[in-house]
C-alpha atoms as a PDB file:
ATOM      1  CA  UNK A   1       0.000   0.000   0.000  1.00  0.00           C
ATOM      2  CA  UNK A   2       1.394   3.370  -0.640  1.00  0.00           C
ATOM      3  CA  UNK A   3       1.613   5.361   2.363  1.00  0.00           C
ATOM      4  CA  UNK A   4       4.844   7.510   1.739  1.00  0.00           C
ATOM      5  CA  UNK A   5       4.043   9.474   5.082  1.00  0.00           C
ATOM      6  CA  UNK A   6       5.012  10.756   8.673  1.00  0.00           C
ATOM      7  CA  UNK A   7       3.151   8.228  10.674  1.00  0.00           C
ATOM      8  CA  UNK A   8       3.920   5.266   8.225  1.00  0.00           C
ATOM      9  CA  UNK A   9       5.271   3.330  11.912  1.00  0.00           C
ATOM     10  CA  UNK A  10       1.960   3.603  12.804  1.00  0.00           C
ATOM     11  CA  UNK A  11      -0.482   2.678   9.939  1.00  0.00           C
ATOM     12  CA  UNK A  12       2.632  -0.356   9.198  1.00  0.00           C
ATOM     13  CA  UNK A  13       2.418  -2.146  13.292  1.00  0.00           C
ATOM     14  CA  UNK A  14      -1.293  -1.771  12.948  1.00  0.00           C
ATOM     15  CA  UNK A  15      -1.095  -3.600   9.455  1.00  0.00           C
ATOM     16  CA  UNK A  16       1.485  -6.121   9.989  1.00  0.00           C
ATOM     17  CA  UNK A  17      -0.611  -7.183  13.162  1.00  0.00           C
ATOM     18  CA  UNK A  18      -2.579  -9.390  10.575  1.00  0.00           C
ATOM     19  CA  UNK A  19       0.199 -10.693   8.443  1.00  0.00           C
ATOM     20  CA  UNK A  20       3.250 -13.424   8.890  1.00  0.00           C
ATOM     21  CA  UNK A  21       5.743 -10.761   7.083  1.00  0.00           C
ATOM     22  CA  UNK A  22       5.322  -7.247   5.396  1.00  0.00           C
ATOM     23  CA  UNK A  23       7.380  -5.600   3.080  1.00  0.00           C
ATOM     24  CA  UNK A  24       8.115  -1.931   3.327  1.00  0.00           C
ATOM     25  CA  UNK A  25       9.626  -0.642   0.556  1.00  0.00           C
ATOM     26  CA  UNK A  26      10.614   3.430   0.587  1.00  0.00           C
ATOM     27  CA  UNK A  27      12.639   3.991  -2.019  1.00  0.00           C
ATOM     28  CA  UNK A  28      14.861   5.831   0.494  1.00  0.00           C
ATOM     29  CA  UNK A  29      14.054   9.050  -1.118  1.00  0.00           C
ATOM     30  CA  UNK A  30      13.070  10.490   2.206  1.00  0.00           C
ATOM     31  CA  UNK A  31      14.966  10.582   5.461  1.00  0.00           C
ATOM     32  CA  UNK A  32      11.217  10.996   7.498  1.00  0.00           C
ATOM     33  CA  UNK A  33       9.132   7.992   5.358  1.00  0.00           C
ATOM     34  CA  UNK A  34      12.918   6.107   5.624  1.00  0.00           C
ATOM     35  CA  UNK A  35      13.165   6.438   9.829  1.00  0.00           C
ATOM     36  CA  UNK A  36       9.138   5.280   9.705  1.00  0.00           C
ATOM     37  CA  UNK A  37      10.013   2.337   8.026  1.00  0.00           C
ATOM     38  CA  UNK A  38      12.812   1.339  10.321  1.00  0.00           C
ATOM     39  CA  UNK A  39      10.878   2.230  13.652  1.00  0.00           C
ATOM     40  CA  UNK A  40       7.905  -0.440  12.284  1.00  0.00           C
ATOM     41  CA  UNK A  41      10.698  -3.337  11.842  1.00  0.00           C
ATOM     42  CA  UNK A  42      12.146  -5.660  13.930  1.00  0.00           C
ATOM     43  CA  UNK A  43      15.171  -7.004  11.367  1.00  0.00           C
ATOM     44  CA  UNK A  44      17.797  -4.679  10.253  1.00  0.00           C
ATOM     45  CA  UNK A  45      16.561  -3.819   6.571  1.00  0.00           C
ATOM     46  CA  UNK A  46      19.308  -4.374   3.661  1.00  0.00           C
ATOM     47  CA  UNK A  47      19.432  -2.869   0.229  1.00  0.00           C
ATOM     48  CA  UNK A  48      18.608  -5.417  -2.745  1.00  0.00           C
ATOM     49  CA  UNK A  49      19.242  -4.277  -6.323  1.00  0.00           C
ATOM     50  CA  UNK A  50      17.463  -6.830  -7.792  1.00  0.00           C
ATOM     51  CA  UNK A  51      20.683  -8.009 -10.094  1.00  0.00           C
END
């Protein structure tokens, strides 16, 4: 789901509540969507470049 916002940690625990895994995938254009995304996980994210 696209939620590219400042209380993505938020709408992501209450989604991921339902689900085995979740991906969140930010693009890491923004430094505030970026430190949502890492507040809502428990494993340290890494980068994949799909080659």
């Amino acid at each position: 789901m696209p939620w590219p916002t400042p209380d993505l940690a938020k709408r992501g625990a209450t989604v991921a509540a339902d689900y085995n895994w979740v991906v969140i995938d930010t693009g890491g254009e923004c430094d505030v969507v970026v430190g949502q995304a890492l507040m809502v996980t428990d494993e340290t994210p890494s980068p994949w470049h799909g080659r």
